[in-house]
N, C-alpha and C. Protein backbone atom coordinates (compact mmCIF):
# COMPACT_ATOMS: atom_id res chain seq x y z
N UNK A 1 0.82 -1.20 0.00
CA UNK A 1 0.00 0.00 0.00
C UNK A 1 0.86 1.26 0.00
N UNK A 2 1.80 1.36 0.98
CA UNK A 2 2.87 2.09 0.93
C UNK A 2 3.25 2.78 -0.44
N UNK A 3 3.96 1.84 -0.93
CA UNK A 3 4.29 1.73 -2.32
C UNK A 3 3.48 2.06 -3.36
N UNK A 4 2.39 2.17 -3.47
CA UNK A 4 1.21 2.46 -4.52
C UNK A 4 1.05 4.17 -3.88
N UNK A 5 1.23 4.32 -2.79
CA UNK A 5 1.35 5.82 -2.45
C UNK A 5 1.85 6.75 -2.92
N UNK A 6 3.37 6.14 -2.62
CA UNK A 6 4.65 6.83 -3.44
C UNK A 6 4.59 7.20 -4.61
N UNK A 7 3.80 5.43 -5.38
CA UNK A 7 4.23 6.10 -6.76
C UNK A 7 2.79 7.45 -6.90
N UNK A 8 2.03 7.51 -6.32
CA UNK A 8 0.50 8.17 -6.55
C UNK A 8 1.44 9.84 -6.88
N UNK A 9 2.00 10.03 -5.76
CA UNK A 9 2.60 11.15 -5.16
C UNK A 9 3.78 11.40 -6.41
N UNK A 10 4.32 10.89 -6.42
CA UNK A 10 5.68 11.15 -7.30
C UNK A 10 4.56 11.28 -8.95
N UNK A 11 3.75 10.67 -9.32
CA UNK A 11 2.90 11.21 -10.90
C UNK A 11 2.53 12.52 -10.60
N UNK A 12 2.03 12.63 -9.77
CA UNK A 12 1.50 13.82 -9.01
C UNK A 12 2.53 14.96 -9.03
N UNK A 13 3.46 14.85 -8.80
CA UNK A 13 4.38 16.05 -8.72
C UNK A 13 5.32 15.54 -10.30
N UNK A 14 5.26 14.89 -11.27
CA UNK A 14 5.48 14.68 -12.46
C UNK A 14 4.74 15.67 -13.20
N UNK A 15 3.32 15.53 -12.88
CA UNK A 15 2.40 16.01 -14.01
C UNK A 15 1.92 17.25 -13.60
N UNK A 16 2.77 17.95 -12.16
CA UNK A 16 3.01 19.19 -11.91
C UNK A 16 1.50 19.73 -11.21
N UNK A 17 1.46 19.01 -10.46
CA UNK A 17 0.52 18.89 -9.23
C UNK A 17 1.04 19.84 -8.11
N UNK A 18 0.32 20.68 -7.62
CA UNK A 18 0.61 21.36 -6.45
C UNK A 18 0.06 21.68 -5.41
N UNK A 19 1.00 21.84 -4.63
CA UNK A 19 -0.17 21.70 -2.75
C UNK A 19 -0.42 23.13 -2.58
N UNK A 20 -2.06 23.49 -2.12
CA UNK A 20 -2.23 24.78 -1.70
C UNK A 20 -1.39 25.76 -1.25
N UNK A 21 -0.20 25.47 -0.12
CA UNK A 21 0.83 25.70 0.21
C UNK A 21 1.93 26.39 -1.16
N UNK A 22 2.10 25.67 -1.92
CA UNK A 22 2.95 26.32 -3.07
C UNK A 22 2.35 27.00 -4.01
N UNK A 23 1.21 26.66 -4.05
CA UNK A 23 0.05 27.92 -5.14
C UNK A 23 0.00 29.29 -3.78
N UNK A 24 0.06 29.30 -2.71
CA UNK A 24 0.15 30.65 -1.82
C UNK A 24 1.17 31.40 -2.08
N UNK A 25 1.75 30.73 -2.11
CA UNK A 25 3.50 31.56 -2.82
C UNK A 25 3.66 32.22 -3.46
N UNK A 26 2.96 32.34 -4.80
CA UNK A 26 3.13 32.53 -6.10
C UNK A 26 1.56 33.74 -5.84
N UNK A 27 0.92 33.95 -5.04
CA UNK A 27 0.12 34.75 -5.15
C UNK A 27 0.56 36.11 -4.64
N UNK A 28 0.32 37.36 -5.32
CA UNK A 28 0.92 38.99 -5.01
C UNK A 28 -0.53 39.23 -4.22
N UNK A 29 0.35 40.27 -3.00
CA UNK A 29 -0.75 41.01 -2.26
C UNK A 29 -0.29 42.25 -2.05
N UNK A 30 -0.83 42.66 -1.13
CA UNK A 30 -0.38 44.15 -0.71
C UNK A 30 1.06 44.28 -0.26
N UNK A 31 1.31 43.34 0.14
CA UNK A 31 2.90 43.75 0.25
C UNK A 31 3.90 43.47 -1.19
N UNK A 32 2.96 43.21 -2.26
CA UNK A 32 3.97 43.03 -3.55
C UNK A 32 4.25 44.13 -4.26
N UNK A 33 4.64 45.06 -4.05
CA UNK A 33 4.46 46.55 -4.61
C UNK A 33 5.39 46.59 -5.75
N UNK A 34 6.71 45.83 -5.37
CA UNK A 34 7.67 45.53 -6.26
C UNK A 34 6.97 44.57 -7.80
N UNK A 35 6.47 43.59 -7.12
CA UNK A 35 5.65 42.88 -8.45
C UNK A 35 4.94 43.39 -9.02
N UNK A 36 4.14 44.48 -8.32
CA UNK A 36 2.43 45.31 -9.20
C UNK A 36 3.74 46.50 -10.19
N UNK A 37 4.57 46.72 -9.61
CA UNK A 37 5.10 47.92 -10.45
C UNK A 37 6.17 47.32 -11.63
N UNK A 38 6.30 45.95 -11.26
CA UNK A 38 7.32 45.73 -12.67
C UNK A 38 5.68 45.08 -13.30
N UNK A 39 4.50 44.59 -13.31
CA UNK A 39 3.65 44.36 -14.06
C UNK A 39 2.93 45.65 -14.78
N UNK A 40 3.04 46.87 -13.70
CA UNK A 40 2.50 48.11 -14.84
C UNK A 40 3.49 48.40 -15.53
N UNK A 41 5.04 48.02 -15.50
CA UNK A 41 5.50 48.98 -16.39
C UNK A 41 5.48 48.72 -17.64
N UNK A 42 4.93 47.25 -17.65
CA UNK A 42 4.41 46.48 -19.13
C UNK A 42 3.18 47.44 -20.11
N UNK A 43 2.38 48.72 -19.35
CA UNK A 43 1.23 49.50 -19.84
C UNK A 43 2.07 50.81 -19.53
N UNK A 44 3.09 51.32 -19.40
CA UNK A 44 3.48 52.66 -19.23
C UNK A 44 4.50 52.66 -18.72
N UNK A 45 4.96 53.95 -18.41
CA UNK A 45 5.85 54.30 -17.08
C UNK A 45 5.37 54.05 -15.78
N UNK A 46 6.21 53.65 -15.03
CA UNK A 46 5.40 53.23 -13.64
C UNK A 46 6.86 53.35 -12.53
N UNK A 47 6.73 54.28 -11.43
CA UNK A 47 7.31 54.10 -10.52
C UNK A 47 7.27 54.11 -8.72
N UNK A 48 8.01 53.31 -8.25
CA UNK A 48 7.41 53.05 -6.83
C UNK A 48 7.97 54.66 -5.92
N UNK A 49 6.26 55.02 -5.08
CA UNK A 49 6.93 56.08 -4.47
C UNK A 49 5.96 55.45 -2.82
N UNK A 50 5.76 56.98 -1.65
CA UNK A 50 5.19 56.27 -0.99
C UNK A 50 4.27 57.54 -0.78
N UNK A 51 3.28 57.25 0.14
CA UNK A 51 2.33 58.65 0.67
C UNK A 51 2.89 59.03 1.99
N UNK A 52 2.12 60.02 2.52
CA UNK A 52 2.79 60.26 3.57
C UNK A 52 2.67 59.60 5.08
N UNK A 53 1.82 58.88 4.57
CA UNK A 53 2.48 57.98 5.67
C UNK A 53 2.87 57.01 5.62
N UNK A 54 4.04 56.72 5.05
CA UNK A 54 4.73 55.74 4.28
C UNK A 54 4.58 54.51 3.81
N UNK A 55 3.04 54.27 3.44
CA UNK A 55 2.57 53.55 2.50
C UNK A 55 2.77 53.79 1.16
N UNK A 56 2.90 52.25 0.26
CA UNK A 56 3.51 51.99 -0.91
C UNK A 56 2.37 53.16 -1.64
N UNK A 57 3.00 53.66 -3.01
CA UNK A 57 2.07 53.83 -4.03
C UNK A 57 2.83 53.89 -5.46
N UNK A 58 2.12 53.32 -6.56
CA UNK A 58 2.62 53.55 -7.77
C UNK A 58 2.83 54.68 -8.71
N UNK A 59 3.19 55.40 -9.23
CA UNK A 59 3.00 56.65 -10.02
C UNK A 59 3.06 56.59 -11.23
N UNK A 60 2.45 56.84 -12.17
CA UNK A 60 2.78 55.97 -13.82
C UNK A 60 2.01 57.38 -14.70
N UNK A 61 2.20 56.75 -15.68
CA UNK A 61 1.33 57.40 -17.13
C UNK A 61 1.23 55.77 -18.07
N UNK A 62 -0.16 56.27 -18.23
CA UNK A 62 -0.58 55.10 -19.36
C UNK A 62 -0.70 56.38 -20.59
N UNK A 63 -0.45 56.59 -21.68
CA UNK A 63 -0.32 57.35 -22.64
C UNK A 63 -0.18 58.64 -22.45
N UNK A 64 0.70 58.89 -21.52
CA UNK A 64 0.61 60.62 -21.66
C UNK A 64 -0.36 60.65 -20.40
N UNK A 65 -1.32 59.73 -19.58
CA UNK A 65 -2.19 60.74 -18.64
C UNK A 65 -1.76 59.24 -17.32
N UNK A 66 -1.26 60.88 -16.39
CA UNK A 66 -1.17 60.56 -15.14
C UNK A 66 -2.29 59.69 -14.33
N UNK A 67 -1.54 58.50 -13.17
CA UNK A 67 -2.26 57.69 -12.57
C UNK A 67 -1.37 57.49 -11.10
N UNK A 68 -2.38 57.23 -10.63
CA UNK A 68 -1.43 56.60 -9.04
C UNK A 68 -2.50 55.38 -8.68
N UNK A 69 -1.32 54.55 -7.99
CA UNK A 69 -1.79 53.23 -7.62
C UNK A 69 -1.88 53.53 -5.65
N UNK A 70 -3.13 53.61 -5.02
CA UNK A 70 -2.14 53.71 -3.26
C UNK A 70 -2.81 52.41 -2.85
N UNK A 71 -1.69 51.63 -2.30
CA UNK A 71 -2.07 50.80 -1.55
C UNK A 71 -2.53 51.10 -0.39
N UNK A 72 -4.09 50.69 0.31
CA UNK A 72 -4.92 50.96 0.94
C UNK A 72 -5.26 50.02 2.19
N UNK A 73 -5.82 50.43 3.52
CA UNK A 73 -6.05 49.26 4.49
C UNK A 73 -5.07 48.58 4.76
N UNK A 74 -3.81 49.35 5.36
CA UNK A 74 -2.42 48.74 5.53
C UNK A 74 -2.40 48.90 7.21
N UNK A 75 -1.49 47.78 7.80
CA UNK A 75 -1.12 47.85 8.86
C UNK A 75 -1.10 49.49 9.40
N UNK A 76 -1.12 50.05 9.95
CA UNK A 76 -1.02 51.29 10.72
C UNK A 76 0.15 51.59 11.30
N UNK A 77 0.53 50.84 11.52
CA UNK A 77 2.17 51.07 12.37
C UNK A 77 3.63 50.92 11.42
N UNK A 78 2.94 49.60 10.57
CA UNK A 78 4.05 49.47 9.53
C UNK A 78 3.84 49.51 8.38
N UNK A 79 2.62 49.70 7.80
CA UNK A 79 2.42 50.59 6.52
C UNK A 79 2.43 49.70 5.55
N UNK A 80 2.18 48.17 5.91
CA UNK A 80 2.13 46.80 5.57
C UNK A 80 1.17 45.98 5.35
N UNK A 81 1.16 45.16 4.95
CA UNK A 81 0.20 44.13 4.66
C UNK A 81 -1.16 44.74 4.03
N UNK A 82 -1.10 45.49 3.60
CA UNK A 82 -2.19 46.03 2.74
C UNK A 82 -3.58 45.42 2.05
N UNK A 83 -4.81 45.73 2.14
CA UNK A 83 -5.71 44.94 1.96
C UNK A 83 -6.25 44.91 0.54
N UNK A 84 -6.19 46.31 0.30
CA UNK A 84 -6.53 46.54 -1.19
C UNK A 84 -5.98 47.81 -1.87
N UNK A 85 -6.14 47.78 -3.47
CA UNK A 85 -5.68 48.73 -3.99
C UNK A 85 -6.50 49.64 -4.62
N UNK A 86 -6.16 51.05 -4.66
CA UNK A 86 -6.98 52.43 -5.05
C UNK A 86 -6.57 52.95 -6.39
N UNK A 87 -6.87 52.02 -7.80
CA UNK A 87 -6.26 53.05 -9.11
C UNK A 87 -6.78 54.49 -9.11
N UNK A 88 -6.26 54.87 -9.10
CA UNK A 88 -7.01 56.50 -9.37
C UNK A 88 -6.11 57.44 -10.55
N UNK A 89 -6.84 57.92 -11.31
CA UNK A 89 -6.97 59.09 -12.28
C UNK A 89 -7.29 60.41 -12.38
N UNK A 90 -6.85 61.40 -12.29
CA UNK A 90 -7.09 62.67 -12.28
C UNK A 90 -7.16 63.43 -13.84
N UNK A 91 -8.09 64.15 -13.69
CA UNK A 91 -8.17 64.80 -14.67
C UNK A 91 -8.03 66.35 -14.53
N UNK A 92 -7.07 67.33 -14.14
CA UNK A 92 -6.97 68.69 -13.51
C UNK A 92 -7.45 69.60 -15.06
N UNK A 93 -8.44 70.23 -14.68
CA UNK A 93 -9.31 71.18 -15.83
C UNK A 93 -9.76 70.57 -16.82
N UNK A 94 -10.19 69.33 -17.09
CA UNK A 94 -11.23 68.41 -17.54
C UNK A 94 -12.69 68.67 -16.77
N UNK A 95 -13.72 69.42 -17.59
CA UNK A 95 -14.78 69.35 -16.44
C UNK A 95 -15.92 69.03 -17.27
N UNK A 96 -15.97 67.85 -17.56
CA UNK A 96 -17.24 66.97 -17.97
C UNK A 96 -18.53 67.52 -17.19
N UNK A 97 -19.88 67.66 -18.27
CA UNK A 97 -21.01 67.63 -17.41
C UNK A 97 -21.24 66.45 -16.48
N UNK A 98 -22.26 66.58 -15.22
CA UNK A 98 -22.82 65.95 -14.82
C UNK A 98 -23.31 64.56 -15.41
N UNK A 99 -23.97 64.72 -16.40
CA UNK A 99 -24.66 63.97 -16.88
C UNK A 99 -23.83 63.09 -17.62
N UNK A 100 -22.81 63.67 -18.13
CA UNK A 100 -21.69 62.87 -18.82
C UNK A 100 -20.86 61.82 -18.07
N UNK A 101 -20.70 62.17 -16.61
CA UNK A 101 -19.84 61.13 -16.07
C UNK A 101 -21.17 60.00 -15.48
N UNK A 102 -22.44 60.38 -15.44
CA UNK A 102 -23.45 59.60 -15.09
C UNK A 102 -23.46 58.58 -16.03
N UNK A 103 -23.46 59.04 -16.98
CA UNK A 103 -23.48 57.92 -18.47
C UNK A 103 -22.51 57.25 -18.45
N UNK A 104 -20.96 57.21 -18.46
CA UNK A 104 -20.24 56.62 -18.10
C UNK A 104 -20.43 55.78 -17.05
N UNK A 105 -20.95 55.79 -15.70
CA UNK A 105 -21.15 55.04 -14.49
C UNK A 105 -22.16 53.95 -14.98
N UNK A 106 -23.03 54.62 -15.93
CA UNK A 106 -23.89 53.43 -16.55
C UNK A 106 -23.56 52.69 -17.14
N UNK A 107 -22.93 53.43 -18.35
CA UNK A 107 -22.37 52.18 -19.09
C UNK A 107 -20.91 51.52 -19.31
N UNK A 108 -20.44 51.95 -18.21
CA UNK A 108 -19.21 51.16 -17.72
C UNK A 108 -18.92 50.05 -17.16
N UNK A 109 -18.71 48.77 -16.51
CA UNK A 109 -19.13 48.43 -15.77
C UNK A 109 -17.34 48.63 -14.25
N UNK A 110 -17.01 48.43 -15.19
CA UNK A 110 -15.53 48.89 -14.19
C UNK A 110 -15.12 50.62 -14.19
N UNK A 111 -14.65 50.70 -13.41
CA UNK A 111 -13.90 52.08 -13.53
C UNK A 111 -14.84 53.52 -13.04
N UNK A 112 -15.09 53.58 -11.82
CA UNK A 112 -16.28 54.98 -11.38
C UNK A 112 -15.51 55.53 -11.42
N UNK A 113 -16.65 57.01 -12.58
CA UNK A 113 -16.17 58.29 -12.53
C UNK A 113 -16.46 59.09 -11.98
N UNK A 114 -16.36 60.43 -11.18
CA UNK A 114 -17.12 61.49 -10.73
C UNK A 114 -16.08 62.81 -11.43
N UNK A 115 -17.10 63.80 -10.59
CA UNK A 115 -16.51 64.98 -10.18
C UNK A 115 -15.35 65.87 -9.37
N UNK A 116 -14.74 66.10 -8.79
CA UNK A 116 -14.16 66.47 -7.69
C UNK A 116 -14.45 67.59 -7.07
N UNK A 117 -14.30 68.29 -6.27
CA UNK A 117 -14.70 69.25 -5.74
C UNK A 117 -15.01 70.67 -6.24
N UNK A 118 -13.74 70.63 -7.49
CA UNK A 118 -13.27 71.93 -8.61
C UNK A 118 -13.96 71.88 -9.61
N UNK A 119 -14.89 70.15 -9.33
CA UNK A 119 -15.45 70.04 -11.13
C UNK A 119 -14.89 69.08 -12.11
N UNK A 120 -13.51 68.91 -11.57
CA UNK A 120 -12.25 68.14 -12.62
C UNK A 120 -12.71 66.72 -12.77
N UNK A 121 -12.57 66.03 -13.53
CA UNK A 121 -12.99 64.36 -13.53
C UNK A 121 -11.86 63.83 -13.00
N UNK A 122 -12.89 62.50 -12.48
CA UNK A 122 -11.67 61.83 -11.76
C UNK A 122 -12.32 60.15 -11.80
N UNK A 123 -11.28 59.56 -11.88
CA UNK A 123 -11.94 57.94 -12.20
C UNK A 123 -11.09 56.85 -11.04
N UNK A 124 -11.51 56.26 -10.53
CA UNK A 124 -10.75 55.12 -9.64
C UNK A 124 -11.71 53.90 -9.96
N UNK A 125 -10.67 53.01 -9.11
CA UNK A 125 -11.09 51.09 -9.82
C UNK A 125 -10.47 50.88 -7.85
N UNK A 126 -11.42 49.69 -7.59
CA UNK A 126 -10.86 49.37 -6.52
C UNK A 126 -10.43 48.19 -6.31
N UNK A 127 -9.31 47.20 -6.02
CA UNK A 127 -9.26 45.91 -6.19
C UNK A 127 -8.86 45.31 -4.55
N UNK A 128 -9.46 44.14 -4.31
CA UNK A 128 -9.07 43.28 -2.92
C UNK A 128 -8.03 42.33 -3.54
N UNK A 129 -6.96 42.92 -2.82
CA UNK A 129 -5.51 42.13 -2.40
C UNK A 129 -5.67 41.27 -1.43
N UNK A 130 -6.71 41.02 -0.09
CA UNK A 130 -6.55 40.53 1.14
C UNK A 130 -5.49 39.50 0.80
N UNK A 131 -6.40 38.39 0.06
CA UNK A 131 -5.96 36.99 0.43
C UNK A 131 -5.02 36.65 -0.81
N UNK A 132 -4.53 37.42 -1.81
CA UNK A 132 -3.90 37.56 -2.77
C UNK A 132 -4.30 37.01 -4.06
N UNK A 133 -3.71 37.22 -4.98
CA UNK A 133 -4.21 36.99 -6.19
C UNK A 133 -3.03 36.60 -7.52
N UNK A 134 -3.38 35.65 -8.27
CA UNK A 134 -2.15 34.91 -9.01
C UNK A 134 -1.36 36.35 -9.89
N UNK A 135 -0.38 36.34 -10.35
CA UNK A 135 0.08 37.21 -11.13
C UNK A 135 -0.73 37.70 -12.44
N UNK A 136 -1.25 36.04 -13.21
CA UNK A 136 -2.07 36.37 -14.26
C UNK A 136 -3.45 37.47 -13.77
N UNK A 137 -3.51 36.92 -12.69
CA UNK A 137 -5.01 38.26 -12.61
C UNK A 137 -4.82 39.27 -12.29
N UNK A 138 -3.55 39.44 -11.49
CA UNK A 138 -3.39 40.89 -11.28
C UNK A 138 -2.92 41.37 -12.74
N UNK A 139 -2.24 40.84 -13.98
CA UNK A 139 -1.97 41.61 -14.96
C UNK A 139 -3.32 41.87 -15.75
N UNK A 140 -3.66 40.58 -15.32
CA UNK A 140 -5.21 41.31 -15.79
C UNK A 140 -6.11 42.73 -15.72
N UNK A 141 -5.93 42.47 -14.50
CA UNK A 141 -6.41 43.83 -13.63
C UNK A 141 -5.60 45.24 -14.15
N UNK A 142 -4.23 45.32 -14.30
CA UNK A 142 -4.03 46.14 -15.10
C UNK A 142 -3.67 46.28 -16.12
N UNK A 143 -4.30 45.58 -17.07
CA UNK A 143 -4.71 45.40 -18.20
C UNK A 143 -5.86 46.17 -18.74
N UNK A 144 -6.85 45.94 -17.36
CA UNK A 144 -8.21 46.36 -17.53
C UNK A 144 -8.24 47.87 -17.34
N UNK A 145 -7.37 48.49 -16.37
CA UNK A 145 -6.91 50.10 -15.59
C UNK A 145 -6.30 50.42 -16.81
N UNK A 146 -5.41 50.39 -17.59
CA UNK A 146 -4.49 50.58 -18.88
C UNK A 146 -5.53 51.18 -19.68
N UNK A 147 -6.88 50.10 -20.17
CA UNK A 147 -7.92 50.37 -21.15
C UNK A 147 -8.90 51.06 -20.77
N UNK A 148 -9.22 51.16 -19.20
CA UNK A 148 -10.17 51.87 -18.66
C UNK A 148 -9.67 53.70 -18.63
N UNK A 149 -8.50 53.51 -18.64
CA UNK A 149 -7.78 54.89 -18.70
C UNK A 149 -7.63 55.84 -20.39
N UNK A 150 -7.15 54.81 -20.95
CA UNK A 150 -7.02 55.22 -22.62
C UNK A 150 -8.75 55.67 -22.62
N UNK A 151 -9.90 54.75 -22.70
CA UNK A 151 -10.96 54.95 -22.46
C UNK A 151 -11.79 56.54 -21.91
N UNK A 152 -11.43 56.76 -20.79
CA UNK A 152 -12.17 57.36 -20.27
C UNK A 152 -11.53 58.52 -20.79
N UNK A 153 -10.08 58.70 -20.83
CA UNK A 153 -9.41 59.88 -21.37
C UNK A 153 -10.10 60.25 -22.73
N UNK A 154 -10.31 59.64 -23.82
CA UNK A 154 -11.12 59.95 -25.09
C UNK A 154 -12.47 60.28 -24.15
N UNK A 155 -12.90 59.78 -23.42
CA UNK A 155 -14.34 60.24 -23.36
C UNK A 155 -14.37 61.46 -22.95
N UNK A 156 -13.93 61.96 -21.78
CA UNK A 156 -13.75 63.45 -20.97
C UNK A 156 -13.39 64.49 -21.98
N UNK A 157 -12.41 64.17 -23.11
CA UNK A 157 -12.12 65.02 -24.15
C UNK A 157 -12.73 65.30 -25.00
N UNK A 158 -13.97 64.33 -25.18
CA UNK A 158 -14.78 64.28 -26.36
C UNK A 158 -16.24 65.53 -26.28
N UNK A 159 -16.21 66.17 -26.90
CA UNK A 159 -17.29 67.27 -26.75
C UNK A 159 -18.37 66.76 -26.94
């Protein structure tokens, strides 16, 4: 019986079988800041800075228009383990009607836009890091921020 084990186990790690344990590994979370920023720099410029309270954040351009990544819901003391992430987009003297960023919220299904206080558009995406997530989905994810940005930038411009 023994023996019929072994071999079970050894096909098993042949045919590239893996224990929950080694698929955890390979998953990026909030503390991967280094991994999320060599995966945006695949959609732009992208570099690691921090906020002021010395939590991670990304700083990039996807075509010419500014973005920041802040990692959000972080330890408090050590500015760590982070729960989720905040894409955000600014648009400074972009001032879309009302009704225009409403339509967008409709027919978007990712990526809320508003107003800001001045009027300026502004767009964020929110993603849960808790329990982490494989590399392929996080490039996914900014994959999706990359196109949601090219996107919304034609729209705000568009009269």
């Amino acid at each position: 019986m023994r023996f019929k084990t072994l071999i079970l186990a050894a096909a098993l790690l042949m045919a590239g079988g893996r224990t929950g344990l080694a698929a955890d590994s390979a998953l990026l979370d909030g503390n991967s800041s280094d991994a999320i920023l060599n995966l945006m720099r695949g959609y732009g410029s992208a570099t690691l800075g921090t906020q002021n309270d010395g939590t991670p954040k990304i700083l990039g351009k996807i075509d010419g228009q500014p973005y920041t990544i802040y990692f959000s819901s972080c330890d408090a003391k050590t500015h760590a383990d982070c729960q989720d992430l905040d894409f955000y987009a600014g648009y400074l003297g972009v001032k879309p009607s009302l009704e225009r960023i409403n339509a967008w919220n409709r027919d978007t299904r990712f990526g809320r836009a508003y107003l800001d206080n001045d009027g300026d558009a502004g767009m964020d995406m929110d993603v849960n890091t808790d329990k982490g997530v494989s590399a392929d989905n996080m490039d996914s994810t900014l994959a999706l921020w990359a196109q949601l940005v090219k996107k919304f930038t034609a729209y705000v411009a568009a009269k």
